[in-house]
N, C-alpha and C. Protein backbone atom coordinates (compact mmCIF):
# COMPACT_ATOMS: atom_id res chain seq x y z
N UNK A 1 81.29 87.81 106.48
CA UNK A 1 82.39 87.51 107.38
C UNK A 1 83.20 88.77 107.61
N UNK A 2 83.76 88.93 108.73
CA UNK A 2 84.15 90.10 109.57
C UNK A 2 85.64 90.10 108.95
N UNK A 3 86.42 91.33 109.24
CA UNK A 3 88.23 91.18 108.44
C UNK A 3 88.62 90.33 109.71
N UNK A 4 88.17 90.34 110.69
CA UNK A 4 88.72 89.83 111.58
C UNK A 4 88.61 88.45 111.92
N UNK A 5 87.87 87.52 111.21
CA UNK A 5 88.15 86.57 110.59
C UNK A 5 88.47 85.88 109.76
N UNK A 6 89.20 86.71 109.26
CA UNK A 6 89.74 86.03 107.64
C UNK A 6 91.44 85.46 108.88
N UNK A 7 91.82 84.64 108.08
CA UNK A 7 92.94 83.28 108.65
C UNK A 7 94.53 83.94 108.30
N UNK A 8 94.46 84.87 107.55
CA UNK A 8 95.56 86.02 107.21
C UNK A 8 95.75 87.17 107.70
N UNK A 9 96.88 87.50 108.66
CA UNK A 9 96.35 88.49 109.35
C UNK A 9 97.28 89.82 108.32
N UNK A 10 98.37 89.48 107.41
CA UNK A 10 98.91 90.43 106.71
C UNK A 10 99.45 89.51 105.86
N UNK A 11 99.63 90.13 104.71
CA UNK A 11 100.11 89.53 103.32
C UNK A 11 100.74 90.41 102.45
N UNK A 12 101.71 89.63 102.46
CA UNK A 12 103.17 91.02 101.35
C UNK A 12 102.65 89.95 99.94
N UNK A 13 102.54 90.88 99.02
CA UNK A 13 102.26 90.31 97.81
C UNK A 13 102.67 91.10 96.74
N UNK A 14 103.39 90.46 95.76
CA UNK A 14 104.21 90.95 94.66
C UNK A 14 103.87 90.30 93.38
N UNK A 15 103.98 91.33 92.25
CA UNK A 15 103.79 90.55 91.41
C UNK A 15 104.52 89.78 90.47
N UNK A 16 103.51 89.22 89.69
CA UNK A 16 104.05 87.82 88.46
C UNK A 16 103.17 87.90 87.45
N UNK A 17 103.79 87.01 86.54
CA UNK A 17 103.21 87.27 85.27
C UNK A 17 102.88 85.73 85.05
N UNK A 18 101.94 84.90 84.39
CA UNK A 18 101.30 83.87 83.97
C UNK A 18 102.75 82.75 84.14
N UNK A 19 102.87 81.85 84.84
CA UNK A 19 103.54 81.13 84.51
C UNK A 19 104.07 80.36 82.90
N UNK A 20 105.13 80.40 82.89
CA UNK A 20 106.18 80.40 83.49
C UNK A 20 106.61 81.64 83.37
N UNK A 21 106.28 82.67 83.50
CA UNK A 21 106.69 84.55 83.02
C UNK A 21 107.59 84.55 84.33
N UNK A 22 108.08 85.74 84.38
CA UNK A 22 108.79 85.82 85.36
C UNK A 22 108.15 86.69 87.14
N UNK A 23 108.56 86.76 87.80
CA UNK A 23 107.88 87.44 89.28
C UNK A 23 109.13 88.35 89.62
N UNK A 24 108.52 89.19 90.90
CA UNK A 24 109.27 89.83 90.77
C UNK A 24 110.06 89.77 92.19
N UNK A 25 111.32 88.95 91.10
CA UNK A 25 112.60 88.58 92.29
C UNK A 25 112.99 89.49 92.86
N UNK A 26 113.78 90.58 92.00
CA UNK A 26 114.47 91.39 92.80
C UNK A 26 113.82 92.08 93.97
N UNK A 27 112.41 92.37 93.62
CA UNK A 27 111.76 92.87 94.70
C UNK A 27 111.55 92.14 95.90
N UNK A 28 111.30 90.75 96.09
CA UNK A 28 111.60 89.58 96.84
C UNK A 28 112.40 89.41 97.91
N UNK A 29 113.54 89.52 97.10
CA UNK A 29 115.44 89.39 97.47
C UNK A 29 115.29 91.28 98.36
N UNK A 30 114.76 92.38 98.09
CA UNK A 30 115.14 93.52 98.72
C UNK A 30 114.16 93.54 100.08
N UNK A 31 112.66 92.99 99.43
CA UNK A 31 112.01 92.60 100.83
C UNK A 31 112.68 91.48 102.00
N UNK A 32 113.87 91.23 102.03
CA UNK A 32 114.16 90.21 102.68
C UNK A 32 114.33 90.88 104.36
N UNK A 33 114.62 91.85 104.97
CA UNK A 33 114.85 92.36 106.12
C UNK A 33 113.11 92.87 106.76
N UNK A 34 112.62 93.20 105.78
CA UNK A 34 111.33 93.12 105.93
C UNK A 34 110.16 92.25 106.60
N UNK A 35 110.82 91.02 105.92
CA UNK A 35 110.11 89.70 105.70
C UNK A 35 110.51 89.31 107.08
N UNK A 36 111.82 89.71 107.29
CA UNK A 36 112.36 88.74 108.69
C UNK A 36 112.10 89.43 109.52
N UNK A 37 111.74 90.66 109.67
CA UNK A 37 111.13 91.34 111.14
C UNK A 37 109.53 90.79 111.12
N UNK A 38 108.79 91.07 109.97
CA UNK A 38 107.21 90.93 110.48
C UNK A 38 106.90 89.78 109.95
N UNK A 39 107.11 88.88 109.52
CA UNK A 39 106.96 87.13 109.39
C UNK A 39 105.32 87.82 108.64
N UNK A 40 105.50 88.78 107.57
CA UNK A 40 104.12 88.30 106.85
C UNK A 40 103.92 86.95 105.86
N UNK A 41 103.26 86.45 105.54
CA UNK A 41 102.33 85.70 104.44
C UNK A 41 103.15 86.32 103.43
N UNK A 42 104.31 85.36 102.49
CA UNK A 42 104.45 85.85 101.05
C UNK A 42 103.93 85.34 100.16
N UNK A 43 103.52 86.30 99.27
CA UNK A 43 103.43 85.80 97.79
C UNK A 43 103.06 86.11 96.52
N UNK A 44 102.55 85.29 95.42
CA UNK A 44 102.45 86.29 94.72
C UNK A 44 100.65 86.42 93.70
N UNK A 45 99.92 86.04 94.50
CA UNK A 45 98.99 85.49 94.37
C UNK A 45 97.53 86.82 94.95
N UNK A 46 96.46 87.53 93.98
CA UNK A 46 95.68 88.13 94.59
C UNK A 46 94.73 87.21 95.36
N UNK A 47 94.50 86.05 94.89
CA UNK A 47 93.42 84.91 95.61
C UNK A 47 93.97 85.03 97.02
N UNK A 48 95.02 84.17 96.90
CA UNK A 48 95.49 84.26 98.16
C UNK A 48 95.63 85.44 99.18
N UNK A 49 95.85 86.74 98.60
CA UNK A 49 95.99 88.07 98.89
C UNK A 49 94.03 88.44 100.02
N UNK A 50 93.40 87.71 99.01
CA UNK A 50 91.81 88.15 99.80
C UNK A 50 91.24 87.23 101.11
N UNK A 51 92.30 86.41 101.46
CA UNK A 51 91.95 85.74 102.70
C UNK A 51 92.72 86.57 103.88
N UNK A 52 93.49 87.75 103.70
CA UNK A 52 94.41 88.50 104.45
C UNK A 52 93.46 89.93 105.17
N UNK A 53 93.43 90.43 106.40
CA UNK A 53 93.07 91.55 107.24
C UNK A 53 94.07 92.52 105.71
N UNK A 54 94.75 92.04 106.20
CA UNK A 54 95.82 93.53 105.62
C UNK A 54 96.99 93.57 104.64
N UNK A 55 96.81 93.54 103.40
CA UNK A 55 97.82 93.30 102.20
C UNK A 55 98.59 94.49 101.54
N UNK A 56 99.87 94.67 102.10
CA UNK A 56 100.84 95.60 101.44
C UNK A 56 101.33 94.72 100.03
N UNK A 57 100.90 95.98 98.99
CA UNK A 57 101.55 95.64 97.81
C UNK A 57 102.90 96.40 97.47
N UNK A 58 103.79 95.64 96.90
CA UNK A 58 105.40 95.12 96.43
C UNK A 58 105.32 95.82 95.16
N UNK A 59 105.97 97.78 94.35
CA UNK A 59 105.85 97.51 93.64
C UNK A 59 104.28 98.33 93.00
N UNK A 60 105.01 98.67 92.13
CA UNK A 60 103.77 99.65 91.14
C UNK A 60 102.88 99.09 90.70
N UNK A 61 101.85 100.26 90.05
CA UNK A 61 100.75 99.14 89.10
C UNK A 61 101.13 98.64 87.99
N UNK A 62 102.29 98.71 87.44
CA UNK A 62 102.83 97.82 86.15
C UNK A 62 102.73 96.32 86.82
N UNK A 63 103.40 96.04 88.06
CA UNK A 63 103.43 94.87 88.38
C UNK A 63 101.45 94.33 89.07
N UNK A 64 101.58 94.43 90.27
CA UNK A 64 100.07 94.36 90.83
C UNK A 64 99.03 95.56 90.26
N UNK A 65 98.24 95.34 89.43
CA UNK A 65 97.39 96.53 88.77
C UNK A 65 96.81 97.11 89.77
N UNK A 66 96.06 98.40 88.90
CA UNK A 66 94.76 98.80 90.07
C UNK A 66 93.63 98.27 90.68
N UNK A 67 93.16 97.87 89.26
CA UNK A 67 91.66 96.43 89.03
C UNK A 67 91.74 95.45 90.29
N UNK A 68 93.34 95.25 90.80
CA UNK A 68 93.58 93.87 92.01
C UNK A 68 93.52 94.31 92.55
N UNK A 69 94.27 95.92 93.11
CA UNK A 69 93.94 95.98 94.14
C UNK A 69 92.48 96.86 94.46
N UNK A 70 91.66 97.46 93.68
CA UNK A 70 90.30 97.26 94.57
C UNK A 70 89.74 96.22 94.67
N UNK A 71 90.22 95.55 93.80
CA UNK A 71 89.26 93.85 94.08
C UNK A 71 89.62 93.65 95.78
N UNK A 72 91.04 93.83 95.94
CA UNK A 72 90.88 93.53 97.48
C UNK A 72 90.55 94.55 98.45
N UNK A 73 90.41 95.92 98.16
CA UNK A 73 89.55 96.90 98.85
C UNK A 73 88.15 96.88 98.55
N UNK A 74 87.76 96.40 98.12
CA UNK A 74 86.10 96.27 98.11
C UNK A 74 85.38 94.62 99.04
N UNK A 75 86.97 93.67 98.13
CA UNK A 75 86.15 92.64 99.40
C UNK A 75 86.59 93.03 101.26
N UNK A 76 87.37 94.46 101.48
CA UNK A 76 86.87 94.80 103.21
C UNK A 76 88.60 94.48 103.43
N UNK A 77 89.58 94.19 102.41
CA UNK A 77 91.00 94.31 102.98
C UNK A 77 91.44 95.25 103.27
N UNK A 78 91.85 95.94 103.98
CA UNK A 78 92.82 96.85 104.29
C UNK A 78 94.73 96.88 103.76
N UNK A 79 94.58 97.74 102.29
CA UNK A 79 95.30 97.84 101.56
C UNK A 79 96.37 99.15 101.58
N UNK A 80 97.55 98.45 101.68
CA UNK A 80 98.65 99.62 101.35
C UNK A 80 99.71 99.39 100.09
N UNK A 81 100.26 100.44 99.34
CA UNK A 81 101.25 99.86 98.36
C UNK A 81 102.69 100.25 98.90
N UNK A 82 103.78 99.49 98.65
CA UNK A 82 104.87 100.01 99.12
C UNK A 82 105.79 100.57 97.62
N UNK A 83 106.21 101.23 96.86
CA UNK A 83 105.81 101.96 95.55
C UNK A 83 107.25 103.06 95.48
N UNK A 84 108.55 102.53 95.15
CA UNK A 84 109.21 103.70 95.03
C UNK A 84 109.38 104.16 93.75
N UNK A 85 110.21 104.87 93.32
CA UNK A 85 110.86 105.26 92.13
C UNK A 85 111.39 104.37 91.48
N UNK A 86 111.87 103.16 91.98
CA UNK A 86 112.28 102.39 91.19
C UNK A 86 112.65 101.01 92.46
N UNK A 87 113.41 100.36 91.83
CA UNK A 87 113.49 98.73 92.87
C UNK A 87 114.37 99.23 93.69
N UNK A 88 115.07 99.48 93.81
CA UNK A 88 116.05 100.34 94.84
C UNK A 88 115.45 101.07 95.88
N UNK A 89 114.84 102.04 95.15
CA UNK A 89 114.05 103.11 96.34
C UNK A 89 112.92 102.15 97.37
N UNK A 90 112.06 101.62 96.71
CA UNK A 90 111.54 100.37 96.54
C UNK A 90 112.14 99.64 98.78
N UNK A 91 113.02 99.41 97.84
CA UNK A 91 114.00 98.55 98.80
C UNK A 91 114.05 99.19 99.99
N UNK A 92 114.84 100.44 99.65
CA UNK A 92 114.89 101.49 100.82
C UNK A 92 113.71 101.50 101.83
N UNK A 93 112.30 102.03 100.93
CA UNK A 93 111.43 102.50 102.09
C UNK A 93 111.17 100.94 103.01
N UNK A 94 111.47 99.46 102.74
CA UNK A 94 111.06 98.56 103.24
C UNK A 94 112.24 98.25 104.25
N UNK A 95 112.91 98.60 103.73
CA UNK A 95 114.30 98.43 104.84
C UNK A 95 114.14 99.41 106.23
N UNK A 96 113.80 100.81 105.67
CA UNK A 96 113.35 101.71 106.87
C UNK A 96 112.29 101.20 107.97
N UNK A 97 110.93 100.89 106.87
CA UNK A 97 110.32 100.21 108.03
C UNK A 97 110.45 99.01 108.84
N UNK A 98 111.58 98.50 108.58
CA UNK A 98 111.56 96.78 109.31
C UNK A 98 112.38 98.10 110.60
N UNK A 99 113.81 98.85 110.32
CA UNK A 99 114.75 99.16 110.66
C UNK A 99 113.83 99.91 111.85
N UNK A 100 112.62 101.02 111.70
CA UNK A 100 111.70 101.55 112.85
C UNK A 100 110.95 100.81 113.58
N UNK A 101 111.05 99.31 112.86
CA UNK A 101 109.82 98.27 113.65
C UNK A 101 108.35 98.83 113.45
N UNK A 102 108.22 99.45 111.93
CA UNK A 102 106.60 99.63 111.62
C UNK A 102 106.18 98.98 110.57
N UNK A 103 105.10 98.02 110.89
CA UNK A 103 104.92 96.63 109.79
C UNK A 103 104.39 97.94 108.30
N UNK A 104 103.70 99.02 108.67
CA UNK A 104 102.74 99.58 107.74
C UNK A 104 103.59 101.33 107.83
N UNK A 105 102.98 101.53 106.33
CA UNK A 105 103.56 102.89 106.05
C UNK A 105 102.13 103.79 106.65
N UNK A 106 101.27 103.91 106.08
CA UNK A 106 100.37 104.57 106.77
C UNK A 106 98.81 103.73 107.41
N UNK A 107 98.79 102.51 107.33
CA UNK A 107 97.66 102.17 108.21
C UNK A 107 97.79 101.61 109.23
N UNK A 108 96.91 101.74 109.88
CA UNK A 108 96.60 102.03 111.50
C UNK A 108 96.79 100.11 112.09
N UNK A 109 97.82 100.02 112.18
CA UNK A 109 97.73 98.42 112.87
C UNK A 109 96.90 98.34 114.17
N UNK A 110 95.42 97.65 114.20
CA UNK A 110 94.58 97.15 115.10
C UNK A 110 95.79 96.59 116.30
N UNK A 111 95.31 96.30 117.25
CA UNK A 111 95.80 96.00 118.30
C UNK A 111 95.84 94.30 118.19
């Protein structure tokens, strides 16, 4: 099956830890200007993450590992991390891009 049929066309995904562990709110709560310009797919789920064209990850590999995300670059997703210095910076670079109107930091949004 083609990326261009998978039923997800982008997916913001953040991580969590085994229920009931905790997820990661604050990162959530800073993606919020984000969320409301490009109406992606949230959550916090890699399953769910591999039915998506295109999944920006929320957030270092402490939270979403490496192991997940080639799992979703090998099944043909087109993967970006959004990754600051800390939840703040974090915040910043997602705020910039809602604020330029660019869903992606460096990949090429298909038409």
């Amino acid at each position: 099956s083609g990326a261009d049929e998978r039923p997800v066309y982008h997916y913001l995904l953040f991580w969590q830890h085994p229920h009931p562990g905790p997820v990661a709110s604050i990162d959530l709560r800073n993606a919020q200007p984000y969320i409301e310009r490009f109406r992606p797919t949230v959550g916090f789920s890699v399953e769910e993450a591999l039915q998506a064209r295109y999944v920006t990850i929320v957030g270092g590999a402490v939270g979403v590992n490496g192991q997940d995300e080639d799992r979703l670059r090998q099944a043909g997703v087109q993967v970006e991390r959004i990754d600051g210095k800390d939840e703040a910076d974090t915040a910043r670079l997602l705020r910039e891009l809602a604020q330029k109107g660019q869903r992606f930091q460096h990949l090429i949004e298909e038409p």
